[in-house]
Structures are given as C-alpha cells and as structure tokens.
Protein backbone atom coordinates (compact mmCIF):
# COMPACT_ATOMS: atom_id res chain seq x y z
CA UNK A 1 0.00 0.00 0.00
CA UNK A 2 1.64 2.98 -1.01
CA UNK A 3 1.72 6.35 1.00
CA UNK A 4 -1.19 8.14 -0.74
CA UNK A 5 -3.17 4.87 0.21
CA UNK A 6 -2.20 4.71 4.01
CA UNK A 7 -3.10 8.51 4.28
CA UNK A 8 -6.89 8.29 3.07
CA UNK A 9 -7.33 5.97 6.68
CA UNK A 10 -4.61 7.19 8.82
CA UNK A 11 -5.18 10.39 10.12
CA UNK A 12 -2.54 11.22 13.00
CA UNK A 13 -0.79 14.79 12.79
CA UNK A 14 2.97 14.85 11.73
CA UNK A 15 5.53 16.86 13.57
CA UNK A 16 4.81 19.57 11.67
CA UNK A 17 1.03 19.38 12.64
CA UNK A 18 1.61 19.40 16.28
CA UNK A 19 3.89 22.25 15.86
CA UNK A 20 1.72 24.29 13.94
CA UNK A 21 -1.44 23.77 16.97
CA UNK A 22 1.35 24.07 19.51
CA UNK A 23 1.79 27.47 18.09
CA UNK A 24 -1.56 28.67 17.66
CA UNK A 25 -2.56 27.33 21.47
CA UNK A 26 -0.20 29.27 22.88
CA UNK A 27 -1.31 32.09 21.00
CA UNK A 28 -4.71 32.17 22.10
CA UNK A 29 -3.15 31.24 25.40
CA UNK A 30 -1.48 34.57 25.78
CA UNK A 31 -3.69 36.95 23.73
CA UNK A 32 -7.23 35.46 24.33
CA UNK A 33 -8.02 34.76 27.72
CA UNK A 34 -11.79 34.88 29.07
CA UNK A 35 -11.82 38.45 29.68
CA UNK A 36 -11.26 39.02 26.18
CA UNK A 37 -14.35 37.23 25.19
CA UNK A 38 -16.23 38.69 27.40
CA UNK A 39 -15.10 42.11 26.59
CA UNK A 40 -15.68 41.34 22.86
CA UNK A 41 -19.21 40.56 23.33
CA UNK A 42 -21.10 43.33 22.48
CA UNK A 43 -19.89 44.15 19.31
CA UNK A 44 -18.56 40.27 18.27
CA UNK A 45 -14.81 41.33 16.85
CA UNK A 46 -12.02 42.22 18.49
CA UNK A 47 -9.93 44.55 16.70
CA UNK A 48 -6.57 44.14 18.38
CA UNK A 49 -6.44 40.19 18.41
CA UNK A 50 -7.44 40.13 14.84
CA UNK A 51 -4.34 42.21 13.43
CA UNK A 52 -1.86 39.82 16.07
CA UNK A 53 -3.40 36.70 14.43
CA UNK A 54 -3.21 38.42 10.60
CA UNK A 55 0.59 39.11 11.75
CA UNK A 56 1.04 35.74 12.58
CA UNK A 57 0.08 34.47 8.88
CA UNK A 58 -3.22 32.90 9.75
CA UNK A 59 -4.52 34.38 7.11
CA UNK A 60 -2.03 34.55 4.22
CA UNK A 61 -1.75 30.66 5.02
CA UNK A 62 -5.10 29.60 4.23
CA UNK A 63 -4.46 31.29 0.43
CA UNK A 64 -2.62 29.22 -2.55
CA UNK A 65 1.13 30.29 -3.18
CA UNK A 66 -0.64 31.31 -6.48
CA UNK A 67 -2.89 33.53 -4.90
CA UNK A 68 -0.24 35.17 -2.21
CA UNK A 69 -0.61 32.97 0.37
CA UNK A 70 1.34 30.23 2.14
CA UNK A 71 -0.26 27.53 0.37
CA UNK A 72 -1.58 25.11 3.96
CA UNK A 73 -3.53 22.50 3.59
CA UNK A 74 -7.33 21.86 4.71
CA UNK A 75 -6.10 19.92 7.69
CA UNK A 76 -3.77 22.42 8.83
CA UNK A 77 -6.70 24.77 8.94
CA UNK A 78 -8.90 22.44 11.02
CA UNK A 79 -6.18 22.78 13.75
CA UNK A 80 -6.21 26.62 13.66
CA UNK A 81 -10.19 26.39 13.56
CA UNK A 82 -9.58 24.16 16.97
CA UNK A 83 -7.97 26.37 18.80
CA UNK A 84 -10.32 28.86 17.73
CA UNK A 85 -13.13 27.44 19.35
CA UNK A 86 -11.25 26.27 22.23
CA UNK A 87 -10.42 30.04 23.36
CA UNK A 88 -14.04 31.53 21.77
CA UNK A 89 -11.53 33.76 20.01
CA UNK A 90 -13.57 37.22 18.47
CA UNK A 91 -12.16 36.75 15.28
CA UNK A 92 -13.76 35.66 12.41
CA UNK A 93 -11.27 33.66 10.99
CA UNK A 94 -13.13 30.88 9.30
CA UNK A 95 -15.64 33.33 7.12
CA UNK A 96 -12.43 35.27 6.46
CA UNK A 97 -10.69 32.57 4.89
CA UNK A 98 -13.56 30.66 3.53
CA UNK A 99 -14.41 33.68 1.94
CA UNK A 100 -10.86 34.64 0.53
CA UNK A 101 -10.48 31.03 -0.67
CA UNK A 102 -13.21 31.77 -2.80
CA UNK A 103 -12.43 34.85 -4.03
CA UNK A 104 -9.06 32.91 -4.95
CA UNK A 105 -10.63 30.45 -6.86
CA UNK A 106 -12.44 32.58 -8.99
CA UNK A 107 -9.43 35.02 -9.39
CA UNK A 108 -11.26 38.39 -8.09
CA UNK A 109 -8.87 38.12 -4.22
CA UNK A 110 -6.48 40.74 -3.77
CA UNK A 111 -3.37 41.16 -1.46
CA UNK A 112 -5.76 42.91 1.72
CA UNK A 113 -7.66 40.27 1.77
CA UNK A 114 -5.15 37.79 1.84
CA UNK A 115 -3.33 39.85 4.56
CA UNK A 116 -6.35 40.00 6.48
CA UNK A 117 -6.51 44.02 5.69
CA UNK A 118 -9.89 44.05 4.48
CA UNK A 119 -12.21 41.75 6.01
CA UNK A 120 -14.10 39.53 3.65
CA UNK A 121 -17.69 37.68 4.90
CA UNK A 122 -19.58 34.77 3.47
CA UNK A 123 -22.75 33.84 2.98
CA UNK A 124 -22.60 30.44 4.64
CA UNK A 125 -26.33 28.76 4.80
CA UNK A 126 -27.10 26.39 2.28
CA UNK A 127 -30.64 27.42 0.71
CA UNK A 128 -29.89 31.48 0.83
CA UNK A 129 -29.73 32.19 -2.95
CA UNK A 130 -31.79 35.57 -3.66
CA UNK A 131 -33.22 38.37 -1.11
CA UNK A 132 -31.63 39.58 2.12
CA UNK A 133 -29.74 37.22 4.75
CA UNK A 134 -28.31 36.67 7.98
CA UNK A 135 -24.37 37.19 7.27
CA UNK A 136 -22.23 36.13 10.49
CA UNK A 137 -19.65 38.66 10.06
CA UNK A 138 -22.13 41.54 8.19
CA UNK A 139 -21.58 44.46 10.62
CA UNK A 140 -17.88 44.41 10.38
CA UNK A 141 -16.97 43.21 6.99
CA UNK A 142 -15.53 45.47 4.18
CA UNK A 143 -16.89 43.07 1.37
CA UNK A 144 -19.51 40.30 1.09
CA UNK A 145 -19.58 37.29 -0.87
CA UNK A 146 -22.60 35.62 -1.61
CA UNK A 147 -25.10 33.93 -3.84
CA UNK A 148 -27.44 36.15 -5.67
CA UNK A 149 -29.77 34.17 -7.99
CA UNK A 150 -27.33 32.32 -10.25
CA UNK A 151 -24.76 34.68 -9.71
CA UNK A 152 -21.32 35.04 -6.93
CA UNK A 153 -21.16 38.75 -6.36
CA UNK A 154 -19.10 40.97 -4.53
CA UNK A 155 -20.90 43.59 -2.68
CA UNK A 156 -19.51 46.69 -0.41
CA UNK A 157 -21.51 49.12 1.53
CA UNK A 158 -20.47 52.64 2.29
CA UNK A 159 -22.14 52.18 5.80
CA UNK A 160 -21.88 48.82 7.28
CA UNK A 161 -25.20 46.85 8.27
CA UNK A 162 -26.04 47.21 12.00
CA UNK A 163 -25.20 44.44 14.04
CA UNK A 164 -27.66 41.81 15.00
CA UNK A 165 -28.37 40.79 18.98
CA UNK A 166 -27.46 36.99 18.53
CA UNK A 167 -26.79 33.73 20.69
CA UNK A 168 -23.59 33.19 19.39
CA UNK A 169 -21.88 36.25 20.04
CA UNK A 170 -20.95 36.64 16.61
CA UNK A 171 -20.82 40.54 14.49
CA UNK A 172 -24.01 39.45 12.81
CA UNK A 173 -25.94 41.61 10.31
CA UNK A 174 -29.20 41.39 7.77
CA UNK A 175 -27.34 41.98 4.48
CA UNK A 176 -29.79 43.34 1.54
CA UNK A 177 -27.28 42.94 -2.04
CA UNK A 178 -30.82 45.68 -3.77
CA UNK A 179 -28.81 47.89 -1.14
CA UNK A 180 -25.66 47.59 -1.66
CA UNK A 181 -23.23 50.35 -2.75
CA UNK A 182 -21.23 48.62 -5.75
CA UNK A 183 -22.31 45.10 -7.01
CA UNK A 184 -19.68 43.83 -8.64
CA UNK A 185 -20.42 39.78 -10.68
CA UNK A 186 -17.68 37.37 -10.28
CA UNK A 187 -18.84 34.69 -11.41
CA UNK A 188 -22.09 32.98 -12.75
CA UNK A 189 -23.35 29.65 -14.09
CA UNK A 190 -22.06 26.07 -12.77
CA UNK A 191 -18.74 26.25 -12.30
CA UNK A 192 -19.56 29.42 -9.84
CA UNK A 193 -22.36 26.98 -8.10
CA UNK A 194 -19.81 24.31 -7.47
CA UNK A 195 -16.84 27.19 -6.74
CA UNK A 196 -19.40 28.03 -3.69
CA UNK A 197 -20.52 25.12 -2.82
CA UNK A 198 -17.14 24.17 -1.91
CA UNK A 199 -16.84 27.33 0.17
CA UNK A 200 -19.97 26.54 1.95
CA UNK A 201 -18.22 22.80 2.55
CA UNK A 202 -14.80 24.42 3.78
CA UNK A 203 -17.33 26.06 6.38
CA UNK A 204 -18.97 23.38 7.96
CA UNK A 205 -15.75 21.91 8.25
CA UNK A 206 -13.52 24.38 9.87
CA UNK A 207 -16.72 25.00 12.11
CA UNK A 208 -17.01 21.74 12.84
CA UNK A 209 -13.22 21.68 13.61
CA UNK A 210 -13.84 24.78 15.79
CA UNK A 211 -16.72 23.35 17.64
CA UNK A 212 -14.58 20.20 18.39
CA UNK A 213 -11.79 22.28 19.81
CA UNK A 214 -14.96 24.32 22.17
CA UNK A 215 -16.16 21.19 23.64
CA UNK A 216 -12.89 19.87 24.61
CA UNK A 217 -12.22 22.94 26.74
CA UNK A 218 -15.67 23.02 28.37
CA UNK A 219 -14.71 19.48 29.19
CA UNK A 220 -11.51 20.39 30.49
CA UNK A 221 -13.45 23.32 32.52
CA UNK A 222 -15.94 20.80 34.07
CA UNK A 223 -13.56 18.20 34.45
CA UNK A 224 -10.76 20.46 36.65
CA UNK A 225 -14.39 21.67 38.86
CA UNK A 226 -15.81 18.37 39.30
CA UNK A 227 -12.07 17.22 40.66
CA UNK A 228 -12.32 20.15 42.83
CA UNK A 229 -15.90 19.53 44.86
CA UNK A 230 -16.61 16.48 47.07
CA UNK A 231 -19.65 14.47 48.54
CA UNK A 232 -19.70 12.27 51.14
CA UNK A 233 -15.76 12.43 51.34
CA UNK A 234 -15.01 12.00 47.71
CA UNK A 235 -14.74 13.77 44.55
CA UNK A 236 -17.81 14.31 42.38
CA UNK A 237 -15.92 13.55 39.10
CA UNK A 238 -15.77 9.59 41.07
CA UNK A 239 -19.75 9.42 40.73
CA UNK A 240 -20.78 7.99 37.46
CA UNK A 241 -23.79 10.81 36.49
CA UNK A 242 -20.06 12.70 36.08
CA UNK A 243 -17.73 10.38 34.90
CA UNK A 244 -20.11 8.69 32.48
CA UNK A 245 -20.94 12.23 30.92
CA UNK A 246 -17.35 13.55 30.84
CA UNK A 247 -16.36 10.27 28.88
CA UNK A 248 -18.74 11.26 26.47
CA UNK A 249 -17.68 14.63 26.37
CA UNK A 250 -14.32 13.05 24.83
CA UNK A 251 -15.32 10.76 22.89
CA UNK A 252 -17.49 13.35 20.63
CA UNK A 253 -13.82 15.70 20.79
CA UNK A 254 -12.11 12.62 19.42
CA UNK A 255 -14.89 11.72 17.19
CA UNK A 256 -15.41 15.46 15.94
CA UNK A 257 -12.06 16.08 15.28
CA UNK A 258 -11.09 12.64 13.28
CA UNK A 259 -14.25 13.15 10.98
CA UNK A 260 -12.75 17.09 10.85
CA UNK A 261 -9.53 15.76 9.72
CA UNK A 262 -10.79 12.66 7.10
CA UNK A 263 -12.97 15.83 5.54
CA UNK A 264 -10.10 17.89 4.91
CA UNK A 265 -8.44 15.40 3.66
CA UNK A 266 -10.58 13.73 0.80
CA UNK A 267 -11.61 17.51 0.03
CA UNK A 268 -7.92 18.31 -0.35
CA UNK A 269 -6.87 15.60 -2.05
CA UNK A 270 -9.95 13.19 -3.61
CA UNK A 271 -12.94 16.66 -3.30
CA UNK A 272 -15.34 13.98 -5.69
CA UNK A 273 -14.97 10.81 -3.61
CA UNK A 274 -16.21 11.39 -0.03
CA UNK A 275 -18.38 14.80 -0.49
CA UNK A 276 -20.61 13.75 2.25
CA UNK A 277 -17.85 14.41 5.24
CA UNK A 278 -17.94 17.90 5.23
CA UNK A 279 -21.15 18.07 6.25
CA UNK A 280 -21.41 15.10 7.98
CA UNK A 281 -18.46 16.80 10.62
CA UNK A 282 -20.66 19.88 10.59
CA UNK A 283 -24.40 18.13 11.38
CA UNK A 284 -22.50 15.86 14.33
CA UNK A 285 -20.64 18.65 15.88
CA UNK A 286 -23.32 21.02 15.80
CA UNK A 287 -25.81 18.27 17.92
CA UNK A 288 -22.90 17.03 19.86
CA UNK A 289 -21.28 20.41 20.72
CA UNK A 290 -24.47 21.44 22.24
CA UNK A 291 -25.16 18.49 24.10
CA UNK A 292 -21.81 18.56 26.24
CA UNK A 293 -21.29 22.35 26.31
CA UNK A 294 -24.97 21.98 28.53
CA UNK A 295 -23.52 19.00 30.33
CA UNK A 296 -20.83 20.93 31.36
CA UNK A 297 -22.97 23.40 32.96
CA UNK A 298 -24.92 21.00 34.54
CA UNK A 299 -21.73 19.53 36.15
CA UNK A 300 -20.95 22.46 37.53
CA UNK A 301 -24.53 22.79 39.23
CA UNK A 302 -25.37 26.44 39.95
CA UNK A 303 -21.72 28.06 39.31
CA UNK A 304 -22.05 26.62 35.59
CA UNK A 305 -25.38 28.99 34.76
CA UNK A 306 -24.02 32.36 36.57
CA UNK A 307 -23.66 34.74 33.63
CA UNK A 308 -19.98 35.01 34.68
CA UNK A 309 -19.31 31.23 34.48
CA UNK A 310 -16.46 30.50 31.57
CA UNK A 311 -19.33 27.34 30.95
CA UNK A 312 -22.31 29.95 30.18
CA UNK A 313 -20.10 31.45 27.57
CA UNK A 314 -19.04 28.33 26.24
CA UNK A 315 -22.79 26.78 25.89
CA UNK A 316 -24.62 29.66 24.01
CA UNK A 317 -21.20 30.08 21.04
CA UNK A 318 -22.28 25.91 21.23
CA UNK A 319 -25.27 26.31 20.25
CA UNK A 320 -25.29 29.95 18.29
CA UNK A 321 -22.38 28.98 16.43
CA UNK A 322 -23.57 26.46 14.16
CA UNK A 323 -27.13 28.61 13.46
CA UNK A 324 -24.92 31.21 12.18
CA UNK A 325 -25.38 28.67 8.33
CA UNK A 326 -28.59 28.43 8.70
CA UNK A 327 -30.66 25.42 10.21
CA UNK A 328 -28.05 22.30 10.31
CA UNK A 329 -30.98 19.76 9.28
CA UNK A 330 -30.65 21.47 5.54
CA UNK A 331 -26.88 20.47 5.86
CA UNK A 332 -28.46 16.87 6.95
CA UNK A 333 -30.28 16.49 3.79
CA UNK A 334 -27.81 17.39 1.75
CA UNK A 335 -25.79 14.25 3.33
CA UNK A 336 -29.03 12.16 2.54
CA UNK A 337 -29.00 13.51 -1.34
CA UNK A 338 -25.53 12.52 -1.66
CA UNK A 339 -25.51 8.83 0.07
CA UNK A 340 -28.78 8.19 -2.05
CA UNK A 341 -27.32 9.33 -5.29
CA UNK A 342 -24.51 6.95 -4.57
CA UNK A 343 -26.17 3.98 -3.40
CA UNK A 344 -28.97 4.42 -6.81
C-alpha cells in the first residue's frame, strides 16, 4: 500500500502538525483569555487580536502560493479552527478565509484580503440564494460574498449593516445585495455553483473543527471543577452521572475532530470521492457540541449557569455557532441527497 493509500485511513498529525497547533494554542493562550471574550461581546470582533493573528500568517496561510498565500492545507486549517473554538476567540477567521479562498478560486482576491486588511464575509447557509440574509460577520466586513440568484457577487456598503443581537456572540448583520453600494459579478453559471458550494463545505468543516476544539475545553473546565468539589468524602468527578458524561464529552472531541480531519483530507486531495464528510463533521458537531457544552454546565450545578461562568459562555457560542449557516438539518439532507445518489 503505497503512502497516498495509508493517508486516506490514517489520520494522525505529523511533527509539523503538532507544531503548527502548539503554536496557535499558545497564542490564544497569551492573547485570548476569558476576559477578552467577554469584553468582545457586544460588538462580536475584536480589533486588536485580529491584526496579532493576521501578523502571525493565519490568514495569508489559508491562500494558494498562487494567490499570495502560504499555500496550507485543509487539515492544517482544522487545527487553527480548533484552537479557535477552544479560546471563543472574536475573530472571524473561518468566514475570512472561507471567503478569501473563494475569491481565490475565482481570481477576483487581492493582497488585503489575503493579509487580512480588508475583512471579507460569506454567505454560509445552504438554501440562501436571492433576497436579504443573515451574514455572520455583516456588521464588520468590508466586502460580502454571496449567492445572488445564479450569480457570486461581490458587494460593499459605504455604511456597514447594524449588528444583529445573537446567541452566538458573533458581528451578525441582515445583508440586503438591492442595497448595496457597488455590485460587482464574479462569477455565474455552474462552475460558480460548485466554486461556492465548496466554500460553503470548507465552512462546515472548519466550524465543525472549531466546535470540536470548544467542547474539549468546556470538558476540560468541568472536568478540573468536578475534581475540585466532594460528597460524602469524595470527589464528584468519582460518581458515574459525572464520569459517564465527561467520557462522552471526549469521545465526541475525538470523534469530531477525526471526521474534521478525514474531511479535509478527501476535500484536499480526492474533493469527488467522499463529499458527504464535510457536512457530515458539521451536522455531528453542531448536535454534539451542544449536548456537552450543557452538560458541562450542569456539572458544575449552579456556578455553571451564573452569567460570569467560563461554561455559560461556552454553551450559548455551542449552540449559536452552528445557526450562524442556517438550520443544520438542511446540511443533513444534503448528506441524505448525496448517500442516495450513490447507493442508486
């Protein structure tokens, strides 16, 4: 079995892998600790953290060598994406890149958006195609790229959209492209279709990859308090209604992240074979993340729903996160479409 073979099952990170999440974890480490988030909050973006992370290359990385970029791989990005999620970092990173990605693809990106200069958003929910939409990172975005009847279009307002109250914390805006300043067509027909669709898969999968890296912390979190509090003379984390549900916990992080990683992979390297793991990673994350982010609050009894608990701030990005594309069930039939296809 030659290399190529081995790598489509074997999905371990090289040196080079660990190195590269080493890097990024200490990172958010230094720059991004709770207070951060919290202070982010009301308007979703943090300014400051997002030029340290564009001088750190996250952005020009994501972008072919072609394009002005650093030329990483999909699975390289699923590690930044973890580490994302596992601080809640203000930044929107994934739309950023999905976004420029595109643009690259179709030949329109230019060198500040690769440098992270001029912040590009993304239309990520599947059905949105004509008529104003939810955009995730509308209220702070210099362009938008979206879907607009059969055609990819840029569009650029003189005034940016105001931002949107939202679960998720996220610089959320309606986005109208009848009121848009400049309009400009990139691309139309099938080959745009499939040029986005992709985008919308690299999505799902670096949120999915995100998500993974958030519920592994809020494990961590409830895992370090349950070690901390006793009954009867022992720990709580000895009782199985906490051990039984933190075992869980990592077994969706493990799960999450390996399904992550296969995604990137076939999409990087085989995008026509496996098309249904992108979304798969996104529709299991997004039910799973959810499910032990509240878990984790529940561990942590009373302490976990005070408004200044690190586990309230880690269950409503688990649950607003993935809403931010739309309703994950239209992701879910998507997989069904493509498994039925195959099997007929």
């Amino acid at each position: 079995m030659d290399r190529f073979e081995v790598r489509r099952l074997d999905y371990s990170l090289t040196e080079d892998h660990e190195a590269l999440q080493a890097a990024y974890r200490d990172f958010f480490k230094t720059h991004c600790p709770i207070e951060t988030v919290r202070a982010a909050e009301e308007s979703g973006f943090d300014k400051n953290l997002w030029e340290r992370l564009c001088a750190m290359g996250a952005t020009t990385m994501a972008l072919p060598e072609s394009a002005g970029g650093d030329g990483a791989t999909l699975v390289d990005l699923t590690l930044v994406a973890e580490e994302i999620g596992r601080s809640l970092a203000p930044v929107p990173w994934i739309d950023h890149v999905c976004a420029a990605r595109l643009l690259a693809r179709l030949g329109a990106v230019d060198a500040d958006v690769v440098n992270g200069t001029q912040l590009a958003a993304l239309d990520p929910q599947v059905d949105s195609a004509v008529g104003p939409r939810l955009i995730p990172t509308g209220s702070i975005a210099d362009q938008v790229i979206l879907r607009d009847g059969q055609d990819i279009v840029r569009l650029t307002f003189a005034t940016r959209p105001a931002k949107v109250d939202n679960i998720g914390r996220l610089p959320m805006a309606w986005v109208d492209p009848a009121t848009a300043d400049t309009r400009t067509v990139l691309a139309t027909g099938t080959d745009a279709t499939a040029n986005y669709r992709r985008a919308l898969d690299e999505w799902r999968l670096l949120t999915a990859a995100a998500l993974a890296g958030l519920v592994e912390e809020t494990m961590n979190i409830a895992a370090e308090f349950s070690k901390s509090r006793y009954t009867l003379g022992v720990p709580i984390s000895t009782l199985q209604a906490i051990s039984h549900p933190l075992a869980n916990m990592a077994i969706t992080v493990q799960g999450g992240r390996n399904l992550a990683r296969r995604a990137a992979w076939f999409l990087d390297n085989e995008p026509d074979e496996r098309p249904e793991l992108a979304p798969s990673a996104f529709v299991f994350m997004a039910e799973e993340a959810a499910k032990a982010a509240t878990m984790a609050v529940h561990i942590q009894g009373g302490l976990g729903v005070s408004a200044e608990a690190a586990a309230t701030a880690y269950l409503v990005r688990a649950r607003g996160w993935p809403l931010a594309g739309g309703d994950p069930g239209a992701s879910a039939c998507q997989i069904a479409e493509i498994v039925a296809a195959r099997e007929s």
